[in-house]
Protein backbone atom coordinates (compact mmCIF):
# COMPACT_ATOMS: atom_id res chain seq x y z
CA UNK A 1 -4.81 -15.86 98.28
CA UNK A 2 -7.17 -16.02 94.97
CA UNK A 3 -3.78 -16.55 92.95
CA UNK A 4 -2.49 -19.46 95.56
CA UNK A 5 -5.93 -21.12 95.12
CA UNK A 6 -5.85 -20.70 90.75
CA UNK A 7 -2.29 -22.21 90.87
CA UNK A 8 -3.39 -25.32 93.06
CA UNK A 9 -5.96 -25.73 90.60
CA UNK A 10 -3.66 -25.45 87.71
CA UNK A 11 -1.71 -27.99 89.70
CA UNK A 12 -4.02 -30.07 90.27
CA UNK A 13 -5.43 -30.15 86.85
CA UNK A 14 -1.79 -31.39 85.20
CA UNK A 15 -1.60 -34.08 88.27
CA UNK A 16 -5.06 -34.79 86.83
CA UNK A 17 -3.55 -35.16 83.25
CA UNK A 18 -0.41 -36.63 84.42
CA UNK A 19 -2.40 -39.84 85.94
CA UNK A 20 -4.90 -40.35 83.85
CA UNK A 21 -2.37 -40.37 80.63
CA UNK A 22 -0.56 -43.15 82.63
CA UNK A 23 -3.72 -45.21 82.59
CA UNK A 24 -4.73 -44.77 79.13
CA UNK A 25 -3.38 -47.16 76.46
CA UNK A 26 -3.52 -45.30 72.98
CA UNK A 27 -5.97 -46.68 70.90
CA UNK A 28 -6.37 -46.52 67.22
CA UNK A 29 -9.54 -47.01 65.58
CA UNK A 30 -8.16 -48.28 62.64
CA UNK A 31 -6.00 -50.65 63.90
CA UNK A 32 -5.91 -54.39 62.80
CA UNK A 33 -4.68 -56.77 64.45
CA UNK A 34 -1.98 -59.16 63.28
CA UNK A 35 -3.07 -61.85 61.47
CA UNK A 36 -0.17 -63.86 60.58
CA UNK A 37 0.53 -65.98 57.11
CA UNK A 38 -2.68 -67.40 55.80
CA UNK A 39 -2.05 -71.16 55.26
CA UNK A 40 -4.14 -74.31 53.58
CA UNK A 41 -4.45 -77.32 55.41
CA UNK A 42 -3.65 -79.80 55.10
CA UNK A 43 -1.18 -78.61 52.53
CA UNK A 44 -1.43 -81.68 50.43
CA UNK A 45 -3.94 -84.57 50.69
CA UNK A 46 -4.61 -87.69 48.15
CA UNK A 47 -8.00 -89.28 47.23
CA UNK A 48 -9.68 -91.41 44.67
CA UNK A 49 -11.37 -90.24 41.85
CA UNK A 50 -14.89 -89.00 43.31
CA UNK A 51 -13.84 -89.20 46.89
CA UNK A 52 -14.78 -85.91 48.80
CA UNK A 53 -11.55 -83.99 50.29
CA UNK A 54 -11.63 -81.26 52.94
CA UNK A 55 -9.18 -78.25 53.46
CA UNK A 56 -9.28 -76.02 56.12
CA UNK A 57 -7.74 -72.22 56.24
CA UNK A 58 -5.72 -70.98 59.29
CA UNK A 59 -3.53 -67.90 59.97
CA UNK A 60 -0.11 -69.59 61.03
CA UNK A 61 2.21 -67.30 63.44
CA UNK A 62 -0.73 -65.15 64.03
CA UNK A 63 -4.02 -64.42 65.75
CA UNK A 64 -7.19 -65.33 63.36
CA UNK A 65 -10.16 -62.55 63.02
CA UNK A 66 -13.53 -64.30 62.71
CA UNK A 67 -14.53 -61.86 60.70
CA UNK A 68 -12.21 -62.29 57.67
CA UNK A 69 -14.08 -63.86 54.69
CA UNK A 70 -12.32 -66.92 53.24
CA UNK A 71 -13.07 -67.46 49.30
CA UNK A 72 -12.24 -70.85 47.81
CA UNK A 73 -11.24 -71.41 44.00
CA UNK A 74 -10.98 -75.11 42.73
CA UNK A 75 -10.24 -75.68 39.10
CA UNK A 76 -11.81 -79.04 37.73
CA UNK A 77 -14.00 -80.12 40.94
CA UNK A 78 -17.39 -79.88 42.16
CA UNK A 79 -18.26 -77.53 43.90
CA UNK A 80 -15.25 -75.12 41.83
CA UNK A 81 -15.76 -72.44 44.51
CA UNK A 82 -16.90 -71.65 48.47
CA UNK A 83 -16.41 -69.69 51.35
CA UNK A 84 -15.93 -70.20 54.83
CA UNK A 85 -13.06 -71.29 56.89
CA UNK A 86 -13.97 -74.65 55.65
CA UNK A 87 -14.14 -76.21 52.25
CA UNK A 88 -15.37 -79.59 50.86
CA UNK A 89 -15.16 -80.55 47.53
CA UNK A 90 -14.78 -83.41 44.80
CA UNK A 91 -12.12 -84.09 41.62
CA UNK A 92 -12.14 -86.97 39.05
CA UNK A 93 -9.81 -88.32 37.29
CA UNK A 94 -10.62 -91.39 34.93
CA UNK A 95 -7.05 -92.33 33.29
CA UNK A 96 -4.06 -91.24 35.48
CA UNK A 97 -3.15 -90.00 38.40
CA UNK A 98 -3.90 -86.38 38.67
CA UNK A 99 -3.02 -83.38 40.81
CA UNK A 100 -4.78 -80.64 41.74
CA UNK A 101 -4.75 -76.98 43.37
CA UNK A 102 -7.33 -75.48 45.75
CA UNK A 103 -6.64 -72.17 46.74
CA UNK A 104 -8.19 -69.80 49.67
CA UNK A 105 -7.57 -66.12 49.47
CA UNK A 106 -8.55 -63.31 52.25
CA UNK A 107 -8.16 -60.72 49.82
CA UNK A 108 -5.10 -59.31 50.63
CA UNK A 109 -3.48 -63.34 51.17
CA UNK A 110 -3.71 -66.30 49.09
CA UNK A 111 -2.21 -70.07 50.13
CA UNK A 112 -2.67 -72.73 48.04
CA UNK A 113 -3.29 -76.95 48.86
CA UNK A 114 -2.61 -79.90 46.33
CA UNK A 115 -4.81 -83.05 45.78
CA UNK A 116 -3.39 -86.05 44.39
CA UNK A 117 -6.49 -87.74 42.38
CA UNK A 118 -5.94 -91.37 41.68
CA UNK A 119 -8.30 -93.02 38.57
CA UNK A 120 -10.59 -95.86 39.92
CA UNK A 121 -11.40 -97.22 36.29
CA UNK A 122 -9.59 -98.68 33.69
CA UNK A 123 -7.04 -96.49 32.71
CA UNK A 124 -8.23 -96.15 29.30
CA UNK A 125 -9.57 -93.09 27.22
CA UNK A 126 -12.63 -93.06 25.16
CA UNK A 127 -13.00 -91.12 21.86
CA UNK A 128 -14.95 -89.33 21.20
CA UNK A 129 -14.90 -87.97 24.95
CA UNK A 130 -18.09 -88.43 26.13
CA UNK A 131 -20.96 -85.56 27.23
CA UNK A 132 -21.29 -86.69 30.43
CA UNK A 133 -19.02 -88.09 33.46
CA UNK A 134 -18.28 -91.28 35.04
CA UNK A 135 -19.48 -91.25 38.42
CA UNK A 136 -22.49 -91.33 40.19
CA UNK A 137 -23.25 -90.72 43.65
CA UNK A 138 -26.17 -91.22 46.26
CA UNK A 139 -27.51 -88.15 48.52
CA UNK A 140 -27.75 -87.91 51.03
CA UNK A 141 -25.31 -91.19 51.74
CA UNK A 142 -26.20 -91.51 55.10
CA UNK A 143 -30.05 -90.77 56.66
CA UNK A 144 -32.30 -91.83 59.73
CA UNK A 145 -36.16 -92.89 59.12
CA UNK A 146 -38.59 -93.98 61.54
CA UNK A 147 -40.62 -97.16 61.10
CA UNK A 148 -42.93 -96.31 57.83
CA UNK A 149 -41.74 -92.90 57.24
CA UNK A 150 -40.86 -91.83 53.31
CA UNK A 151 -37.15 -91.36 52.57
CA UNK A 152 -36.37 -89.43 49.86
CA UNK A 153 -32.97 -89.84 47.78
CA UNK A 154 -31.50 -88.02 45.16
CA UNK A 155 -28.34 -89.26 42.31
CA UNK A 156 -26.49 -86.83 40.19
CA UNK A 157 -23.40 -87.68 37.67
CA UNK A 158 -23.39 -90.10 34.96
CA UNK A 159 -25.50 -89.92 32.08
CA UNK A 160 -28.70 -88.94 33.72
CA UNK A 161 -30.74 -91.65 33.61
CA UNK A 162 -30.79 -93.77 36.67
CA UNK A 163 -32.36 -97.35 38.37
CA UNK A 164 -33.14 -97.82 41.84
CA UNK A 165 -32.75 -101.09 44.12
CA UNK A 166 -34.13 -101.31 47.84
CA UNK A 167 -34.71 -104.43 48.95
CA UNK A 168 -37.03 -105.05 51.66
CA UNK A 169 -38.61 -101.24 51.00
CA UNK A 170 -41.49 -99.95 50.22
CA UNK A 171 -41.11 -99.57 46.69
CA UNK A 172 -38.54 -101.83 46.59
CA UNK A 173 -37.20 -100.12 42.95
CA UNK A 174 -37.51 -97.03 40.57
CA UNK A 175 -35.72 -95.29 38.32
CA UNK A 176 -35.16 -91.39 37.99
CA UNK A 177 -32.75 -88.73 39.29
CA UNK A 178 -35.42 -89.14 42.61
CA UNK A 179 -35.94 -91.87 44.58
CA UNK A 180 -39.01 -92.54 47.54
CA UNK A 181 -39.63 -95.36 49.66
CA UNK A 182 -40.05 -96.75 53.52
CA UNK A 183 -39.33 -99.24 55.78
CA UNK A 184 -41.29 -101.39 58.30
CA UNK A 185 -38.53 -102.91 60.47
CA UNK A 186 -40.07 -105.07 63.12
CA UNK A 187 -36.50 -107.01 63.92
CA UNK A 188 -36.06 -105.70 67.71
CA UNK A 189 -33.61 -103.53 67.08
CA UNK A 190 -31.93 -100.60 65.02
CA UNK A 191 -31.23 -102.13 61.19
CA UNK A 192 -29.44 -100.59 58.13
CA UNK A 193 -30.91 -100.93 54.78
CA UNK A 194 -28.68 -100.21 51.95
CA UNK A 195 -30.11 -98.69 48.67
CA UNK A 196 -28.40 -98.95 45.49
CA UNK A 197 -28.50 -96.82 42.04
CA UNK A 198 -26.80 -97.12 39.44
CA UNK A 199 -26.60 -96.09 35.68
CA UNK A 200 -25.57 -97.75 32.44
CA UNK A 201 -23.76 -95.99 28.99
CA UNK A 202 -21.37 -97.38 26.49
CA UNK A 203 -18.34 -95.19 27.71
CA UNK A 204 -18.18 -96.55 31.08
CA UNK A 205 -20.52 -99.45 31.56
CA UNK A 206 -22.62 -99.72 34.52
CA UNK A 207 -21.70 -97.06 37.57
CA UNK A 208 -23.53 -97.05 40.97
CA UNK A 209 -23.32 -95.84 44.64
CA UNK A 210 -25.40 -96.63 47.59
CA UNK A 211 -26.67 -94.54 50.15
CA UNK A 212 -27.63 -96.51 53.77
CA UNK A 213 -30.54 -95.73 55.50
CA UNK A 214 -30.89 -96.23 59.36
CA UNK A 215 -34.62 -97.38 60.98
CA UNK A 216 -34.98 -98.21 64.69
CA UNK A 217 -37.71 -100.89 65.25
CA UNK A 218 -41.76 -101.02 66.11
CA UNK A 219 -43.11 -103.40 68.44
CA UNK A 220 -46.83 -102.71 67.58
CA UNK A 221 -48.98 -102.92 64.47
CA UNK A 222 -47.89 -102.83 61.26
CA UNK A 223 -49.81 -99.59 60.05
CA UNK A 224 -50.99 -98.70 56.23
CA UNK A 225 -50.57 -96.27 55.14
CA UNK A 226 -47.75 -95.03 56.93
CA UNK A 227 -48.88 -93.36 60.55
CA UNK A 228 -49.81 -89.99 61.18
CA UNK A 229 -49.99 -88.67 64.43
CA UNK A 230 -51.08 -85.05 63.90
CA UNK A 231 -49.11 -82.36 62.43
CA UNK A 232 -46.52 -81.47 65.38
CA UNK A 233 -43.27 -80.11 65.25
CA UNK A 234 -40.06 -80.29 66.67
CA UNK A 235 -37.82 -77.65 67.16
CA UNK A 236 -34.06 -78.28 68.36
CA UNK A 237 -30.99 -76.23 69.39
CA UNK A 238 -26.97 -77.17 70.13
CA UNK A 239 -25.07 -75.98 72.52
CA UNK A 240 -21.90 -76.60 74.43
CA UNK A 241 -19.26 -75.68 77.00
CA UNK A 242 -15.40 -76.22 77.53
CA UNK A 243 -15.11 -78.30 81.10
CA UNK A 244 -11.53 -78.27 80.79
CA UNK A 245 -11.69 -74.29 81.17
CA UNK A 246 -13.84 -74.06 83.85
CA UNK A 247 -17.04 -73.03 81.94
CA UNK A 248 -20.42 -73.61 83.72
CA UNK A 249 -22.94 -72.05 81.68
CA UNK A 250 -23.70 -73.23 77.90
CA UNK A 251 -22.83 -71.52 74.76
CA UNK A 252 -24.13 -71.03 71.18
CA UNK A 253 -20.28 -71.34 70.42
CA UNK A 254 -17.09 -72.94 71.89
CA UNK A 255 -12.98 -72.36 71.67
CA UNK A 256 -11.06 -75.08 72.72
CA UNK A 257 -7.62 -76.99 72.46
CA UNK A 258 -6.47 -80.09 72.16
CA UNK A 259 -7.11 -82.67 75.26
CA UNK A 260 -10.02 -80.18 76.42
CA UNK A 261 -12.77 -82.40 77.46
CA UNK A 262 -16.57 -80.50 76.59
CA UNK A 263 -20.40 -80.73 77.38
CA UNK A 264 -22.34 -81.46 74.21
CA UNK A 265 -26.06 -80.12 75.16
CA UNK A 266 -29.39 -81.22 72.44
CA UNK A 267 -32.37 -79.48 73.09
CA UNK A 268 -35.47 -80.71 71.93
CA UNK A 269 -39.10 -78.98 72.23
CA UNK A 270 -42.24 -80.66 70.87
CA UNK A 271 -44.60 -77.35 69.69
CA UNK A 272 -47.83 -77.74 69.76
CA UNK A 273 -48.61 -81.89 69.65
CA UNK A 274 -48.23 -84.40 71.74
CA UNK A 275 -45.37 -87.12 69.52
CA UNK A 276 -44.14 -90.33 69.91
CA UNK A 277 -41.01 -92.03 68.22
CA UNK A 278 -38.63 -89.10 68.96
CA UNK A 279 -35.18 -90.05 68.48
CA UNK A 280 -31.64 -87.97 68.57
CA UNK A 281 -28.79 -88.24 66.40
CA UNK A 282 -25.58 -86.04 66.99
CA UNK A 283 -22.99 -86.11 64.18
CA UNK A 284 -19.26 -85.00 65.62
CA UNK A 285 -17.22 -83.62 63.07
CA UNK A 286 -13.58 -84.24 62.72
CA UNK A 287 -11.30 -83.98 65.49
CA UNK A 288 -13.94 -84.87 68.60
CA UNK A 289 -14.22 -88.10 70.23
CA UNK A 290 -17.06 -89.13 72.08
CA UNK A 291 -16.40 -90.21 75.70
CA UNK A 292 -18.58 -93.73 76.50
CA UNK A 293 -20.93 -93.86 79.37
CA UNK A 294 -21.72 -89.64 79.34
CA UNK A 295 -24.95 -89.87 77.88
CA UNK A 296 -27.80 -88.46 80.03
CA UNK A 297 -31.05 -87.72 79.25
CA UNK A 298 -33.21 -84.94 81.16
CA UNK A 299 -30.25 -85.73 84.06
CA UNK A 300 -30.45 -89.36 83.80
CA UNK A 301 -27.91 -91.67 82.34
CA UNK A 302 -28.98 -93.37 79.34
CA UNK A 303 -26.80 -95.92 76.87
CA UNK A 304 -24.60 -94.66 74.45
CA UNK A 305 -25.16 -94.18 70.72
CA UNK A 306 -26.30 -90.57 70.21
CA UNK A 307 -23.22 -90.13 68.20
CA UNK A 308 -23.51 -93.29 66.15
CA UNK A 309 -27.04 -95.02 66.06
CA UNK A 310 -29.05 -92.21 67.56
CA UNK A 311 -31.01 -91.46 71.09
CA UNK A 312 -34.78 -92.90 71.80
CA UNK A 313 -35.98 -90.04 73.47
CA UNK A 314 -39.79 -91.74 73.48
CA UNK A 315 -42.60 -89.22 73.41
CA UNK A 316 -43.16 -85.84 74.39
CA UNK A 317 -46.45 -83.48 74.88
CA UNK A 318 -47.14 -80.50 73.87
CA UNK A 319 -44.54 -78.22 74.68
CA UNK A 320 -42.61 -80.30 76.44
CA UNK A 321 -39.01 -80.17 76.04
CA UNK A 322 -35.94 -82.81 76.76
CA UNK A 323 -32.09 -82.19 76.81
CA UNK A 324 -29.42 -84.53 76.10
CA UNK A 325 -26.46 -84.61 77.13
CA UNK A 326 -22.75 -86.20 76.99
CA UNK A 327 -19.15 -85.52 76.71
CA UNK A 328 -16.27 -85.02 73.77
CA UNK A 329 -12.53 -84.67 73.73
CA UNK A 330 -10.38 -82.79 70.99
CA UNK A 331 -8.01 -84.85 69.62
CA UNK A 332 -4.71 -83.22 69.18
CA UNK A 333 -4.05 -85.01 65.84
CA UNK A 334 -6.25 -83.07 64.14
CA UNK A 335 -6.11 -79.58 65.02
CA UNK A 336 -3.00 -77.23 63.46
CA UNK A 337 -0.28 -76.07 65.95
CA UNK A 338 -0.65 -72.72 64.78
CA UNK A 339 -3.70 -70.86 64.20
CA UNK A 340 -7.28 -72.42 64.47
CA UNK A 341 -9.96 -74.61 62.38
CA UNK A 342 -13.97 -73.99 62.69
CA UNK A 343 -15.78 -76.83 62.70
CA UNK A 344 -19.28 -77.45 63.12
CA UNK A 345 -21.25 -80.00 65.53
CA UNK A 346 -24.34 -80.82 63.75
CA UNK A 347 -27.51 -82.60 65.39
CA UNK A 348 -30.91 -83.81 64.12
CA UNK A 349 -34.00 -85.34 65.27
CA UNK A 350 -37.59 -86.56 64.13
CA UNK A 351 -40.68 -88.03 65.57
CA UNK A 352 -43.50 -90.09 63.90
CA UNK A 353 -45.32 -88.11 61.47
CA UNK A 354 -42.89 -85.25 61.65
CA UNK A 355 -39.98 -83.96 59.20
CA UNK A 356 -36.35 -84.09 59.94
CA UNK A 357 -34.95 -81.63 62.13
CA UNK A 358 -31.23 -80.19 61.98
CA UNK A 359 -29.25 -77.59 64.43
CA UNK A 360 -25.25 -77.12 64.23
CA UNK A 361 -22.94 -75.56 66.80
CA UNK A 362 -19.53 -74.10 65.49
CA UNK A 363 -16.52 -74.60 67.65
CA UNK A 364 -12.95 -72.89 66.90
CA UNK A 365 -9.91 -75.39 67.68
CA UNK A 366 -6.51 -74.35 67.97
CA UNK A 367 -3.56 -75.77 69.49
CA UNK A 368 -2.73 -71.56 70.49
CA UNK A 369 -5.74 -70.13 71.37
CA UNK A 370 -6.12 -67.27 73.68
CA UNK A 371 -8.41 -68.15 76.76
CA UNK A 372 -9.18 -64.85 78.11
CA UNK A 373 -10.19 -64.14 81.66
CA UNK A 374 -12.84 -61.08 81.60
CA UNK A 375 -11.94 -58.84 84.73
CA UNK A 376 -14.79 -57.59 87.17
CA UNK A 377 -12.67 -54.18 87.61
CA UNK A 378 -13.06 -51.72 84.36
CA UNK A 379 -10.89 -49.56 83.51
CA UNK A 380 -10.13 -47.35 80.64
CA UNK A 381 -9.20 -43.77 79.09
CA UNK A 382 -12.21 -42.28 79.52
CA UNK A 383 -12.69 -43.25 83.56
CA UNK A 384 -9.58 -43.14 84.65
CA UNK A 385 -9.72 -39.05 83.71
CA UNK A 386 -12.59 -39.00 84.91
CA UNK A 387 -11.89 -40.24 88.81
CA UNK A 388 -8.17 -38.22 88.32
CA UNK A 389 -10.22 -34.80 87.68
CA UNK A 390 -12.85 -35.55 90.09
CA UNK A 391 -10.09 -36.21 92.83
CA UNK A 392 -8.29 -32.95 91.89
CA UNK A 393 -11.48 -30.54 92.39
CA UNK A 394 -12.04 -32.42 95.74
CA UNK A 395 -8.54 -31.54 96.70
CA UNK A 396 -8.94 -27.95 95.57
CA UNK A 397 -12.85 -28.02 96.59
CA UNK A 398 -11.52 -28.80 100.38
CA UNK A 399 -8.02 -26.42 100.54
CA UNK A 400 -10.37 -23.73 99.52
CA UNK A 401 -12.61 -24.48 102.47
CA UNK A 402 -9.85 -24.89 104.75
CA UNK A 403 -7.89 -21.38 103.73
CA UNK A 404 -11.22 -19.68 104.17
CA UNK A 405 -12.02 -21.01 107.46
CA UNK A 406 -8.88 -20.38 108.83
CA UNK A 407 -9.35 -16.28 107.48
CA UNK A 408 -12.30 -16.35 109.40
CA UNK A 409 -10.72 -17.77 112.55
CA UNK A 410 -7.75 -15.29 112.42
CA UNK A 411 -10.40 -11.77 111.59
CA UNK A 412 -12.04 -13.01 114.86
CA UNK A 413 -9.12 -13.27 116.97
CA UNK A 414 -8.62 -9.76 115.69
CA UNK A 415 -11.58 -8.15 116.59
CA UNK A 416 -11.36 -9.59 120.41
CA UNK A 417 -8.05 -8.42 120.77
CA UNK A 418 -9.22 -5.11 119.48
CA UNK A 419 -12.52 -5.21 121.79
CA UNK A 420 -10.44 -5.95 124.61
CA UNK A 421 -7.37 -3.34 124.55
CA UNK A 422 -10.74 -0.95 124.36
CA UNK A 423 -11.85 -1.89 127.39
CA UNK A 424 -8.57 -2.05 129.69
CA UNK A 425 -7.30 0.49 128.02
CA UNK A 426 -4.12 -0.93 126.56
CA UNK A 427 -2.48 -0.71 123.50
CA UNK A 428 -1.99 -4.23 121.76
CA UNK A 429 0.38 -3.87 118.64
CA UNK A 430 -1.31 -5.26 115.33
């Protein structure tokens, strides 16, 4: 009997083994996943001299891994070098038509993009060459103030030495590589100024750029000096989710493909002041399209122009928060049909006597992504043994019990039989 009972239990235990190997998927801890050719996109682009160009790395035929680093080499051009999926930079060329390389490497891969660089000056060239370059530029080139709040601007390139126009601000000129002023627009509505710089040398005569800055109106008093209301903050967060896949909750971070349709979300929370003159501006990056009429703020529709103009959210007290909200597409046109692009969703807002506030949200775009549906049944090596062995000591646990009740049953019978051929006297054969 003990021997029938060790060989179930030897059974058992290889049934055991025998199912739970059929569950198990072998799993190596140092595998890496396929990655597929890294490629540079777009593979070749053109631009004027100074124009900024953007490349993006992808892994064609393949499954990216966020967690590859991305290091960016470009000969001539400012910035030469970056990292990131991402990478934004500038050439010059002030006689011909130039090209140029940019290269991305993983490490192990390396793809390479081409820049066309067209002059946009006489295509002449001085001698001696001079110390310095040709351009100039304006930063940042595009900025919100509120009624009578500084701006601060900044110029770079050229010889150094710069002049400043701002008409209808507060200085209206300067001259340096910085540049502060304000504006009091009482008009009715949203205006653009435009301020100019520009810088003069005997190479390339006079060079400027202007940067635009956006001021929504004031209805009251014209205040001096500028307003303060108290030293408030604002603190602000993006997030988002993919309504084309069914998400309900938001996310620091969204995948999506073309023609997905998401959820845009700006939180704002004033800290510890009550502010007025709050506004929100969201900045889409390339490949989104706002969808008109989406906007809502705290739940209630509001116009459009939190992508373009900006959002008056009004005022807020202390530690009161508001959320904005509105709708995007991806446009197919500019997202790769292999692999996928990270691109960032950035936001900012202010308030009257407060600094500028920014918050970004990155989203990964590919025309092949993955959307994964996370199953509410686990399963695995290490449980699947586990229930298989579990079920095989219950199946030994309970034939033990059942051979050793039946003994029992069987001595008994014996020992009536015997008790009974005792009394009558008769002779039962064992």
């Amino acid at each position: 009997m003990r021997k029938s009972l060790i060989s179930l239990g030897l059974a058992a235990l290889i049934l055991a083994s025998m199912v739970g190997g059929a569950l198990v998927t072998p799993v190596s801890a140092d595998y890496v996943p396929y990655q597929g050719t890294l490629t540079c996109w777009p593979s070749s682009a053109s631009s004027v001299s100074g124009q900024l160009v953007t490349f993006n790395a992808y892994y064609a035929n393949g499954t990216s891994n966020p967690y590859t680093q991305m290091t960016w080499s470009a000969v001539n051009a400012y910035p030469s070098a970056g990292t990131g999926t991402s990478f934004s930079t500038t050439f010059w060329s002030s006689d011909i038509t130039r090209t140029y390389n940019v290269t991305v490497t993983d490490g192990m891969q390396t793809a390479t993009c081409t820049v066309t660089v067209s002059p946009t000056q006489p295509t002449w060239s001085p001698t001696p060459t001079p110390p310095y370059v040709g351009y100039i530029q304006c930063n940042p080139t595009q900025t919100w103030a509120t009624y009578g709040q500084d701006v601060t601007l900044n110029a770079w390139g050229s010889n150094g030495s710069y002049n400043w126009s701002a008409p209808e601000g507060n200085p209206s000129s300067g001259t340096g590589s910085t540049f502060r002023t304000r504006y009091y627009n009482t008009s009715g509505s949203t205006r653009t100024y435009t301020v100019t710089v520009s810088s003069y040398d005997s190479y390339y005569g006079t060079r400027s750029a202007n940067c635009s800055v956006s001021v929504p109106t004031y209805s009251g008093y014209t205040p001096t000096p500028t307003p303060y209301y108290g030293n408030g903050s604002l603190t602000m967060s993006v997030k988002g989710r993919d309504v084309t896949r069914g998400q309900s909750t938001e996310r620091t971070s969204v995948a999506a493909r073309p023609g997905d349709t998401l959820d845009i979300f700006l939180h704002i929370h004033a800290q510890n002041s009550y502010l007025t003159g709050v506004w929100a501006t969201d900045f889409l990056p390339a490949g989104l399209t706002y969808i008109p009429g989406t906007t809502t703020l705290n739940g209630y529709s509001v116009a459009d122009g939190v992508t373009s103009t900006g959002l008056n959210i009004g005022s807020l007290s202390a530690g009161q928060d508001a959320t904005v909200k509105f709708s995007v597409m991806i446009q197919s046109g500019t997202v790769p049909s292999w692999g996928s692009i990270t691109v960032y969703n950035s936001a900012q807002t202010r308030a009257d006597g407060t600094g500028t506030v920014t918050a970004q949200m990155p989203l990964v775009l590919g025309s092949q992504l993955a959307i994964s549906q996370i199953s509410s049944v686990k399963t695995g090596p290490s449980d699947s043994l586990l229930y298989a062995l579990a079920a095989a000591v219950l199946m030994t646990g309970m034939y033990a019990v059942y051979t050793r009740t039946l003994l029992f049953k069987r001595r008994a019978a014996l020992v009536e039989i015997d008790r009974l051929s005792k009394r009558s006297d008769l002779n039962f054969s064992r």
